[in-house]
Protein backbone atom coordinates (compact mmCIF):
# COMPACT_ATOMS: atom_id res chain seq x y z
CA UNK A 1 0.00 0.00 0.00
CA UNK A 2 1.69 3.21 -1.05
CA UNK A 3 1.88 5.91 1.57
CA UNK A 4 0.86 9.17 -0.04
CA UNK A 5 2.40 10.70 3.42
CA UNK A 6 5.98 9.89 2.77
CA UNK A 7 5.95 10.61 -1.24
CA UNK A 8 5.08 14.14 -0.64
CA UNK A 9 8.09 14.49 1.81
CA UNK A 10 10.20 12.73 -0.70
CA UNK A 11 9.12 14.94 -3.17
CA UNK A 12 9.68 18.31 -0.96
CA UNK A 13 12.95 16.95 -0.22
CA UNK A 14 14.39 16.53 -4.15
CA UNK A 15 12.62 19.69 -5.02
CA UNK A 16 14.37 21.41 -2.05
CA UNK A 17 17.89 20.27 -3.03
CA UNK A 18 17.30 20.96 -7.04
CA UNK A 19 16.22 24.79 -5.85
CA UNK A 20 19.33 24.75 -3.36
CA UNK A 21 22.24 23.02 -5.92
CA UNK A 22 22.31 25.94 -8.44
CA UNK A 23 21.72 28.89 -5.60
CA UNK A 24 25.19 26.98 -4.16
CA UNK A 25 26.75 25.47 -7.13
CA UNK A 26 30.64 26.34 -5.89
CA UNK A 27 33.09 23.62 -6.72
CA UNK A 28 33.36 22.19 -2.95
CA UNK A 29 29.28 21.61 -2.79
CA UNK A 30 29.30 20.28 -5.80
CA UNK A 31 32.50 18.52 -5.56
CA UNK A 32 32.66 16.78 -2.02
CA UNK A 33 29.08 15.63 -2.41
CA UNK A 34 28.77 12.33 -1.90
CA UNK A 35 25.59 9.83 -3.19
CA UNK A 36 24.83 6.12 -1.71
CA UNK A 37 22.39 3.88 -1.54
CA UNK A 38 21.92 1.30 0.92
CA UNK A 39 20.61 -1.52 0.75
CA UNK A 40 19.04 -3.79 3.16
CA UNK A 41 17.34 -7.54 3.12
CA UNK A 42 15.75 -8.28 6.32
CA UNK A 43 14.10 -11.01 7.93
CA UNK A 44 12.49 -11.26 11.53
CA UNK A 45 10.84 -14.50 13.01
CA UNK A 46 9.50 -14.22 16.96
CA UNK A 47 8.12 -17.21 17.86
CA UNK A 48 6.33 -16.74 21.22
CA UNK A 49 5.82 -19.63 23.83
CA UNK A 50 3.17 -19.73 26.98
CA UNK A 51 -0.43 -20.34 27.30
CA UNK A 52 -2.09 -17.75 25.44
CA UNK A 53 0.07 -15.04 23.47
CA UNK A 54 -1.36 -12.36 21.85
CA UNK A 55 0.16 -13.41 18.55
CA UNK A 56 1.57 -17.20 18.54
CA UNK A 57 4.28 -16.09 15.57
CA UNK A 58 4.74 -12.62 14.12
CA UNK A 59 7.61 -11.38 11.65
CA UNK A 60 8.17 -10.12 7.96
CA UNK A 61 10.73 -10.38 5.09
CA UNK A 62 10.96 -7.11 3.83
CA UNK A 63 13.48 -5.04 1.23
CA UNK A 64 14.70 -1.89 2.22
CA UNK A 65 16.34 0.98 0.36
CA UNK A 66 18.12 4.32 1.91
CA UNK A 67 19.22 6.44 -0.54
CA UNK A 68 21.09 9.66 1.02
CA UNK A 69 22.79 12.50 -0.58
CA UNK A 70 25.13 14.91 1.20
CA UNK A 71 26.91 17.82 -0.10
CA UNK A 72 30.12 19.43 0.40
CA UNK A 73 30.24 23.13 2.03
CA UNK A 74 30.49 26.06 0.40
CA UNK A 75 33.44 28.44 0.58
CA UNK A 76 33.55 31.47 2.90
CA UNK A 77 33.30 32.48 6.23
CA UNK A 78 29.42 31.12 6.78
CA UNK A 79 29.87 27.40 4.73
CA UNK A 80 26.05 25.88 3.79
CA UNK A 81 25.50 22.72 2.69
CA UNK A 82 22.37 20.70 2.47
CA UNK A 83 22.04 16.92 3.05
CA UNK A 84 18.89 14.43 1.69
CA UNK A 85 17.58 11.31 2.30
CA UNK A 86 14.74 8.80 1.22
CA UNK A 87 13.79 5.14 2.74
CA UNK A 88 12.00 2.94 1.44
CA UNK A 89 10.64 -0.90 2.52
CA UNK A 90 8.57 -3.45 0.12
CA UNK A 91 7.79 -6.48 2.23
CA UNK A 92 8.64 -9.67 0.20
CA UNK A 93 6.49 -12.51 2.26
CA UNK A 94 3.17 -13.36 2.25
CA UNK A 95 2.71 -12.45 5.76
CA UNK A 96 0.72 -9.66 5.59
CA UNK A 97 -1.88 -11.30 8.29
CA UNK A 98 0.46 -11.73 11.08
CA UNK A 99 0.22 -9.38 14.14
CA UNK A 100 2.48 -6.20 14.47
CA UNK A 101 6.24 -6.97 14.50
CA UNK A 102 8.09 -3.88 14.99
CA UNK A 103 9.20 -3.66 11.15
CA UNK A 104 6.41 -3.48 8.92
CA UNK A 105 3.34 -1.11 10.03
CA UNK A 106 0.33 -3.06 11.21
CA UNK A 107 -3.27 -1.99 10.89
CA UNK A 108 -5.06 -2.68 13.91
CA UNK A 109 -8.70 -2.08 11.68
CA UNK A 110 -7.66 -4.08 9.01
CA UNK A 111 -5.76 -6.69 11.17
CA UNK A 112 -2.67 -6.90 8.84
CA UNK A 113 0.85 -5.61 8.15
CA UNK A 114 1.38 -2.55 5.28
CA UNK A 115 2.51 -3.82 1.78
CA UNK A 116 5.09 -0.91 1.75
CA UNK A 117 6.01 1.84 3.58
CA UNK A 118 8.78 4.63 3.23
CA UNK A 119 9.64 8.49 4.26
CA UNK A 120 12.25 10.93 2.85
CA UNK A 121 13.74 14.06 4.93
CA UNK A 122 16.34 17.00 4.31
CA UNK A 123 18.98 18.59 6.42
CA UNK A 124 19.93 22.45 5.74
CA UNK A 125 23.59 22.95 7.63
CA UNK A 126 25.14 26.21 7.99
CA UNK A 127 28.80 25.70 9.43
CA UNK A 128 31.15 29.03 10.66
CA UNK A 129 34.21 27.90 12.54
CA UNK A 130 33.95 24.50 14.34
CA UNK A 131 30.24 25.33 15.06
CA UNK A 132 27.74 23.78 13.26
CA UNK A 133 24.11 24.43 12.86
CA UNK A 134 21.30 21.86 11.82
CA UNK A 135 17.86 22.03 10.35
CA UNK A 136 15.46 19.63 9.32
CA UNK A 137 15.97 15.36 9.63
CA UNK A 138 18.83 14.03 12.26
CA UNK A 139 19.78 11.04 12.84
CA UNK A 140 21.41 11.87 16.33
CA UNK A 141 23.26 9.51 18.86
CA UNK A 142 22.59 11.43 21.94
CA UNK A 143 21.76 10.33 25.69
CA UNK A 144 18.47 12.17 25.32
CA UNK A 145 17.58 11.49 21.73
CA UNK A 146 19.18 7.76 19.94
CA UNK A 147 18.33 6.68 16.26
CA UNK A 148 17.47 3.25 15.85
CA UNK A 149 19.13 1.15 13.14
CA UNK A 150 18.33 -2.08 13.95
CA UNK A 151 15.15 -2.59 12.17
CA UNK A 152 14.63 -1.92 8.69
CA UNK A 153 13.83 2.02 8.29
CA UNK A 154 16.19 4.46 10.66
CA UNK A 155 13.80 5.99 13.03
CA UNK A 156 14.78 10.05 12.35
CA UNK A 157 14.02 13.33 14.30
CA UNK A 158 12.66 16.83 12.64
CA UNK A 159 13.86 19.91 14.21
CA UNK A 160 17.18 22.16 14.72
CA UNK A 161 20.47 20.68 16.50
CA UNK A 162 23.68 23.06 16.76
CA UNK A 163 27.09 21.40 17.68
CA UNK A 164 30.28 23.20 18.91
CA UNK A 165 33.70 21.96 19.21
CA UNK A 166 35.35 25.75 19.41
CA UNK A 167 37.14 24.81 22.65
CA UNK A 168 39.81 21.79 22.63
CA UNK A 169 38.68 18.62 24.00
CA UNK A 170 35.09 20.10 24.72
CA UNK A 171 32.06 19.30 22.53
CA UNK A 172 28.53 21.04 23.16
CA UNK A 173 25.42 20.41 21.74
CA UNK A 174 22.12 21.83 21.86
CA UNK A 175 18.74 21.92 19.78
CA UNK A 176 15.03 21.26 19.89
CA UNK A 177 13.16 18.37 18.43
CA UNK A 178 9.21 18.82 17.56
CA UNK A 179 8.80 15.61 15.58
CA UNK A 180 9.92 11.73 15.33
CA UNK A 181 9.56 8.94 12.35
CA UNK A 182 9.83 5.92 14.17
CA UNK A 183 11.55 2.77 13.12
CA UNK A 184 7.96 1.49 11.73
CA UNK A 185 6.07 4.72 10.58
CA UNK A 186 5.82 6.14 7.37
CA UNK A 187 5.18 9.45 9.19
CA UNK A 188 6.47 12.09 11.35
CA UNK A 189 4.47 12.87 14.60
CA UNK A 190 4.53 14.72 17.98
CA UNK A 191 6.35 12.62 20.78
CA UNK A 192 4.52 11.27 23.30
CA UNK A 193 5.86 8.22 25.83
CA UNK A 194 6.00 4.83 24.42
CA UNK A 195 5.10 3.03 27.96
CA UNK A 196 2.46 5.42 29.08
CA UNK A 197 -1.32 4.86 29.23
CA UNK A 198 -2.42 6.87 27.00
CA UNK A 199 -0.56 7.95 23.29
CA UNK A 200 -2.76 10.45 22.74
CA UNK A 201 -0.89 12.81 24.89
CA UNK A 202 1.98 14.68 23.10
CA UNK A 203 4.40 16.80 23.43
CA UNK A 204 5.06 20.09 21.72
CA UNK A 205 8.78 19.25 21.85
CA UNK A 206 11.89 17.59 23.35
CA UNK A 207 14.96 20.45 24.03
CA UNK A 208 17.78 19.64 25.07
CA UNK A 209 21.60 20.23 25.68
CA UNK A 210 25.00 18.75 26.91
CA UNK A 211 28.68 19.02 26.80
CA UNK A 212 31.26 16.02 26.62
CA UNK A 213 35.11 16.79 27.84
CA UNK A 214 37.89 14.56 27.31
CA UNK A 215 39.97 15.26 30.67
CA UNK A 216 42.26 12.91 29.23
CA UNK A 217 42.98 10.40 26.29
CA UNK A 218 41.75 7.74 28.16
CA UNK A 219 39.33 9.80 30.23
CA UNK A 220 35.84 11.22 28.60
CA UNK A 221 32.93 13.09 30.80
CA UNK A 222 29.63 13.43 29.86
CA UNK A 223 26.49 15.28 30.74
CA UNK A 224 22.92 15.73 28.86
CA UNK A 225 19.82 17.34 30.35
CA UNK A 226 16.87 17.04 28.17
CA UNK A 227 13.15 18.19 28.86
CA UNK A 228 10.38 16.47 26.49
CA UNK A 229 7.98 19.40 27.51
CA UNK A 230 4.71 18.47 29.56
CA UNK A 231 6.20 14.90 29.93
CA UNK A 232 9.58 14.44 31.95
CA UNK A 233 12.55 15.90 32.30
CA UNK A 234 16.04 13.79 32.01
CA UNK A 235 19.95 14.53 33.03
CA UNK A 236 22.45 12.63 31.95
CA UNK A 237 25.60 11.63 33.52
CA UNK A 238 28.51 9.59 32.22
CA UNK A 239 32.05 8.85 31.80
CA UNK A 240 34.41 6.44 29.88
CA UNK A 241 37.57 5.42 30.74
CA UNK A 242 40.80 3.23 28.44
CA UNK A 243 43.21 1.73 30.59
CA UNK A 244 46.03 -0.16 28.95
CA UNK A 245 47.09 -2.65 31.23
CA UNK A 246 50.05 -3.76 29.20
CA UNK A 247 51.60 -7.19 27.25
CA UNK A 248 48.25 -6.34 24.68
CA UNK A 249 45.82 -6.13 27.73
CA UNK A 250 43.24 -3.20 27.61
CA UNK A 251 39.88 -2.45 29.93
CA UNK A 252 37.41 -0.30 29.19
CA UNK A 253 34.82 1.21 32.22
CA UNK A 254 31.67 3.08 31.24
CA UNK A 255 29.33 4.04 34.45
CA UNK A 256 26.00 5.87 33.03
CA UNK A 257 23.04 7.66 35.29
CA UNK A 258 20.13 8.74 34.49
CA UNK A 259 17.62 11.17 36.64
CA UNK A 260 13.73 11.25 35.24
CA UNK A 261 11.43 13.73 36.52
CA UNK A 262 7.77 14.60 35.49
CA UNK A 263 7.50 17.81 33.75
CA UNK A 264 5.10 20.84 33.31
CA UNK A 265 1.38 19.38 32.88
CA UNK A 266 2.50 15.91 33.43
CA UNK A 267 0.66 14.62 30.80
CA UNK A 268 1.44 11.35 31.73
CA UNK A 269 1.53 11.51 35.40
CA UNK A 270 4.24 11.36 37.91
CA UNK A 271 7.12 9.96 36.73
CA UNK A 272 10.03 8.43 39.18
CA UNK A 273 12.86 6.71 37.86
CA UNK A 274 16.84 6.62 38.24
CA UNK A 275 19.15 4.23 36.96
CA UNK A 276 22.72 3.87 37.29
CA UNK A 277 24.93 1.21 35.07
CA UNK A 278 28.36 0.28 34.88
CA UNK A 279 30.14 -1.55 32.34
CA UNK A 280 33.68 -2.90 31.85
CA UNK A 281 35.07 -5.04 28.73
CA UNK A 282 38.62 -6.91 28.89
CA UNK A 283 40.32 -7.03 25.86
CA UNK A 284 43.09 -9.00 24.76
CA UNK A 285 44.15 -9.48 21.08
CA UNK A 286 40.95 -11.09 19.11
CA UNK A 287 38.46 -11.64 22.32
CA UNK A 288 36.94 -9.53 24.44
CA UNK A 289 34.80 -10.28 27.88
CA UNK A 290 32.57 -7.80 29.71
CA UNK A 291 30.81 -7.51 32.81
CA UNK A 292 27.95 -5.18 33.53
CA UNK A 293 25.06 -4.14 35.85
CA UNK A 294 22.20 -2.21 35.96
CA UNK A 295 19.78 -0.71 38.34
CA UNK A 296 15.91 0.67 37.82
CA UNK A 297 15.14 2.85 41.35
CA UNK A 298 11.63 4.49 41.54
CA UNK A 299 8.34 3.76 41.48
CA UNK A 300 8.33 4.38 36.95
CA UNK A 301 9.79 2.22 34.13
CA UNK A 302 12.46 4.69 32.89
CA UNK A 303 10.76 6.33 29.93
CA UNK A 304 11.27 5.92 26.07
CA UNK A 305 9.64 7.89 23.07
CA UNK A 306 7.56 6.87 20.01
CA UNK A 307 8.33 3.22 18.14
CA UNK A 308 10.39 2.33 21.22
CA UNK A 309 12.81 4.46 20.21
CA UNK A 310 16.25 3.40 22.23
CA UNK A 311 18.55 3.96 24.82
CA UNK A 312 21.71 2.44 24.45
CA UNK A 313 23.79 4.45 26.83
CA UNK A 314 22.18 2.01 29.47
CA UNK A 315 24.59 -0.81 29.83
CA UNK A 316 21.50 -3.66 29.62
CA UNK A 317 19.53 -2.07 26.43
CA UNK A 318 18.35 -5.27 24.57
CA UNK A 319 15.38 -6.55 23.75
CA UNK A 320 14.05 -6.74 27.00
CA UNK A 321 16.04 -3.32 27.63
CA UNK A 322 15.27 -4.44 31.78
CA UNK A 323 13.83 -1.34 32.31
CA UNK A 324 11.26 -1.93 34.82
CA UNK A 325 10.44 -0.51 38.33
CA UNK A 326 12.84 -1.14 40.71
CA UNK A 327 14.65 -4.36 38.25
CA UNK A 328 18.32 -5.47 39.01
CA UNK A 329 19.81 -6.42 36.51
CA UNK A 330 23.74 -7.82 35.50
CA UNK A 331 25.26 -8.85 31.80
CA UNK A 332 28.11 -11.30 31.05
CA UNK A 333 29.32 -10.68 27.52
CA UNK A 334 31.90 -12.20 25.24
CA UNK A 335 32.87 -10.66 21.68
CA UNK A 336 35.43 -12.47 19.00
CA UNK A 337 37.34 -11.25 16.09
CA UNK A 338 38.04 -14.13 14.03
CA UNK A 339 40.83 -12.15 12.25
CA UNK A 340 42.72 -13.75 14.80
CA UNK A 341 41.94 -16.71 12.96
CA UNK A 342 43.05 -15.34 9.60
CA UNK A 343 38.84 -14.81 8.81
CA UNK A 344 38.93 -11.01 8.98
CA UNK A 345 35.74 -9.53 8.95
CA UNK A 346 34.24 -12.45 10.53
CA UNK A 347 32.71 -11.61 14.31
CA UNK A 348 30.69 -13.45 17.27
CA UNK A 349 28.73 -11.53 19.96
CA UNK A 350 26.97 -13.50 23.19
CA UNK A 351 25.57 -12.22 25.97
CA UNK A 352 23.36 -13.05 28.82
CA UNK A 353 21.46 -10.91 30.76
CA UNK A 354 19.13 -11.55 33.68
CA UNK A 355 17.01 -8.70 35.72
CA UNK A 356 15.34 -9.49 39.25
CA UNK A 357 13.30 -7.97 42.11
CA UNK A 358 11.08 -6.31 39.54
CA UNK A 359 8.56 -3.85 41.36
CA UNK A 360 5.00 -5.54 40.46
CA UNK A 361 2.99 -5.53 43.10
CA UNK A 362 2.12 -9.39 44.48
CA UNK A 363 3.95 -10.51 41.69
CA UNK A 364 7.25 -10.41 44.17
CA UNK A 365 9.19 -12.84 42.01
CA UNK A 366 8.85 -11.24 38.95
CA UNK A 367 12.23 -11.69 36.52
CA UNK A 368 13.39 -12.13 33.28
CA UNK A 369 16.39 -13.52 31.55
CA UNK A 370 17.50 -12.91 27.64
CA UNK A 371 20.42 -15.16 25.65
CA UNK A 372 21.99 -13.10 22.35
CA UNK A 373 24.47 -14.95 19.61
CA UNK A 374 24.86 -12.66 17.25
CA UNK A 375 27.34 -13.65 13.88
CA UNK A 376 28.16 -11.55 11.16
CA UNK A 377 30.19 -11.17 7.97
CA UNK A 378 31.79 -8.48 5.84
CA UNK A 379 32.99 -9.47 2.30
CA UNK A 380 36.84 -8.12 2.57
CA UNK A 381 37.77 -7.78 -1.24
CA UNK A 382 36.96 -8.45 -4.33
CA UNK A 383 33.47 -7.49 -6.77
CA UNK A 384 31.19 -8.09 -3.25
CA UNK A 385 33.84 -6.32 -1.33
CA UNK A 386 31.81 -4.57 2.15
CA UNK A 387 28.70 -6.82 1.59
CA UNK A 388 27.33 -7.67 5.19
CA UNK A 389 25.72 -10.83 6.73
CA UNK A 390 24.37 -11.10 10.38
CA UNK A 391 22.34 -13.73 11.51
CA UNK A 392 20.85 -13.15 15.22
CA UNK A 393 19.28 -15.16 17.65
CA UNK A 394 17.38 -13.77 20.71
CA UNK A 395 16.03 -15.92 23.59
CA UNK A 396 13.88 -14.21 25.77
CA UNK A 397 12.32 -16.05 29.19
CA UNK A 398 9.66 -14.32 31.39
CA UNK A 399 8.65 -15.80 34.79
CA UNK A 400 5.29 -14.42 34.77
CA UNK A 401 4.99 -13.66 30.66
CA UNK A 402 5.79 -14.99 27.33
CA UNK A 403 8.50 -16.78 26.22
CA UNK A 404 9.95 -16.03 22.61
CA UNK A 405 12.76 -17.13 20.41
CA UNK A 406 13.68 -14.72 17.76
CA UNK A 407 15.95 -15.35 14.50
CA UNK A 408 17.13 -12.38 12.32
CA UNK A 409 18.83 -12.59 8.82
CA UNK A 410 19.81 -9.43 7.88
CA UNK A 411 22.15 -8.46 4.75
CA UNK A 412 23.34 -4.39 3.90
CA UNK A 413 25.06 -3.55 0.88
CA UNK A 414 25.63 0.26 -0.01
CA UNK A 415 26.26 1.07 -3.16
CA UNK A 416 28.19 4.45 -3.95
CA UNK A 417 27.38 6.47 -7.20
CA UNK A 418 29.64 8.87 -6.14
């Protein structure tokens, strides 16, 4: 079914950048612009175990396309330049009857997944010194505000985002978002929270700010404060830190905290959460082991935004994510590089991650456990040279829930016309 929404941004987009190209047609636009498409083949199977699931199977095989143009900067003291994107996802099975998987978008009325589905976006950038200045689609990695690449479309933000990196070592960044596409819309919409009780409630906007300091090599700070307005409020507080422990050995720390506070009308309530995390990974040569924990505090699940968009800076984000009031929760991780093998480009992920002591009322002995093995494969050389492979497998136990065993296939291949 083909979404009038996201054609007419599509179309906005390309007219936008053939209006902009001859207004800024100076050789380093024109010349350090760069076009790709990407390509992506994905397919998702959940199977889901128990007594009496919602859905007893859901999933899709679907082909995606994200074709993305950015330009060079032009020369002077103020430099513009003007990036583009579109996505775009045909689903390949015959599975349009299956329940909602988190990929394709799923009618509720009609009681089946979308045929097709796609947006498009552009990004005006005006650059003067090492400060930069935004407008239009991100695709940010921030504590308050994360893209999500791990379904088929990116989910993308609309709105302004400056970035400063005029002082050495320090990096500031500030903006305001009004809109999200999440990872399985065709459209862009107001935020509202993802695990409250009612979506109808959204926000005008999320603004935000931070600053990240690198005391050291081997020593980065962090903080974030953002304020999705009417909803919560959020600071962020991190640091990394590389120590090289000689003869090859190196360890790498990351604690993360978060602080979540109602905000303005509370549209959604009181809101009490705080988490802390800490993570450290061993490496030596090819393998790599980690160690992490996690802890919920409050009487909220810590909060996330439209299309469960994510939060990787806390250490346990995963399919479960262990998010819940009050959960404990701990990680044992082991990564290999099978270039030590003479297979470069070859990897293996595992993990295993358990959360306890969940806050749910009588349910006292609440917990839940999840298993990854994730293997994937870059093509080195030769005429399929940077083709990718990753198959993933995610086991998910609940003690009072569903079950589910989930198996990814996913292969990306970008193709650059210039």
């Amino acid at each position: 079914m083909f979404q009038a929404s996201w054609f007419t941004r599509g179309m906005q987009t390309a007219s936008l950048a053939a209006l902009m190209t001859p207004m800024l047609a100076q050789a380093d636009f024109v010349e350090d612009s760069q076009l790709a498409l990407g390509l992506r083949n994905f397919y998702i199977d959940r199977d889901f175990k128990g007594d009496n699931p919602k859905n007893s199977r859901v999933g899709s095989w679907t082909q995606g396309f994200d074709l993305r143009f950015n330009s060079g900067y032009t020369e002077g003291t103020l430099q513009f330049a003007l990036d583009a994107s579109m996505q775009y996802a045909y689903r390949l099975d015959g599975g349009g009857g299956r329940g909602p998987d988190s990929i394709i978008p799923y009618s509720t009325r009609r009681q089946e997944q979308a045929t097709d589905y796609g947006r498009g976006g552009y990004t005006a950038k005006v650059r003067y010194s090492k400060t930069e200045l935004k407008y239009g689609e991100h695709r940010p990695t921030l504590p308050v505000a994360y893209t999500d690449d791990s379904r088929q479309l990116v989910t993308t933000y609309h709105g302004t985002l400056i970035e400063s990196k005029e002082v050495d070592k320090l990096t500031l960044t500030g903006g305001r978002f009004t809109e999200i596409s999440g990872r399985e819309s065709s459209n862009s919409e107001k935020m509202y929270l993802f695990n409250g009780p009612d979506v109808q409630r959204r926000s005008d906007g999320l603004n935000f700010g931070g600053a990240s300091y690198a005391f050291t090599p081997a020593l980065t700070g962090t903080y974030f404060y953002g304020q999705l307005e009417d909803i919560y409020r959020q600071h962020y507080l991190g640091a990394t830190y590389l120590a090289d422990l000689g003869s090859g050995y190196a360890l790498k720390t990351d604690l993360r905290y978060f602080n979540n506070k109602e905000d303005g009308d509370a549209l959604y309530g009181r809101i009490d959460n705080r988490s802390y995390g800490a993570m450290t990974t061993l490496r030596k040569g090819a393998h790599s082991f980690g160690l992490g924990y996690q802890r919920m505090l409050g009487d909220s699940t810590f909060p996330t935004l439209n299309g469960y968009a994510p939060q990787p800076y806390l250490v346990n984000w995963s399919a479960v994510a262990f998010v819940k009031p009050n959960e404990k929760s701990w990680q044992a991780r082991y990564d290999y590089d099978f270039a030590g093998l003479g297979l470069p480009g070859l990897r293996l992920m595992t993990r295993y991650m358990r959360g306890s002591d969940i806050d749910r009322g009588a349910l006292s002995d609440n917990s839940e456990s999840e298993r990854n093995i994730y293997l994937s494969y870059v093509v080195q050389e030769g005429p399929l040279k940077n083709l990718g492979v990753e198959l993933r497998n995610i086991n998910v136990k609940f003690r009072h829930g569903n079950d589910f065993d989930e198996n990814r296939l996913i292969t990306t291949y970008t193709w650059k016309f210039w």
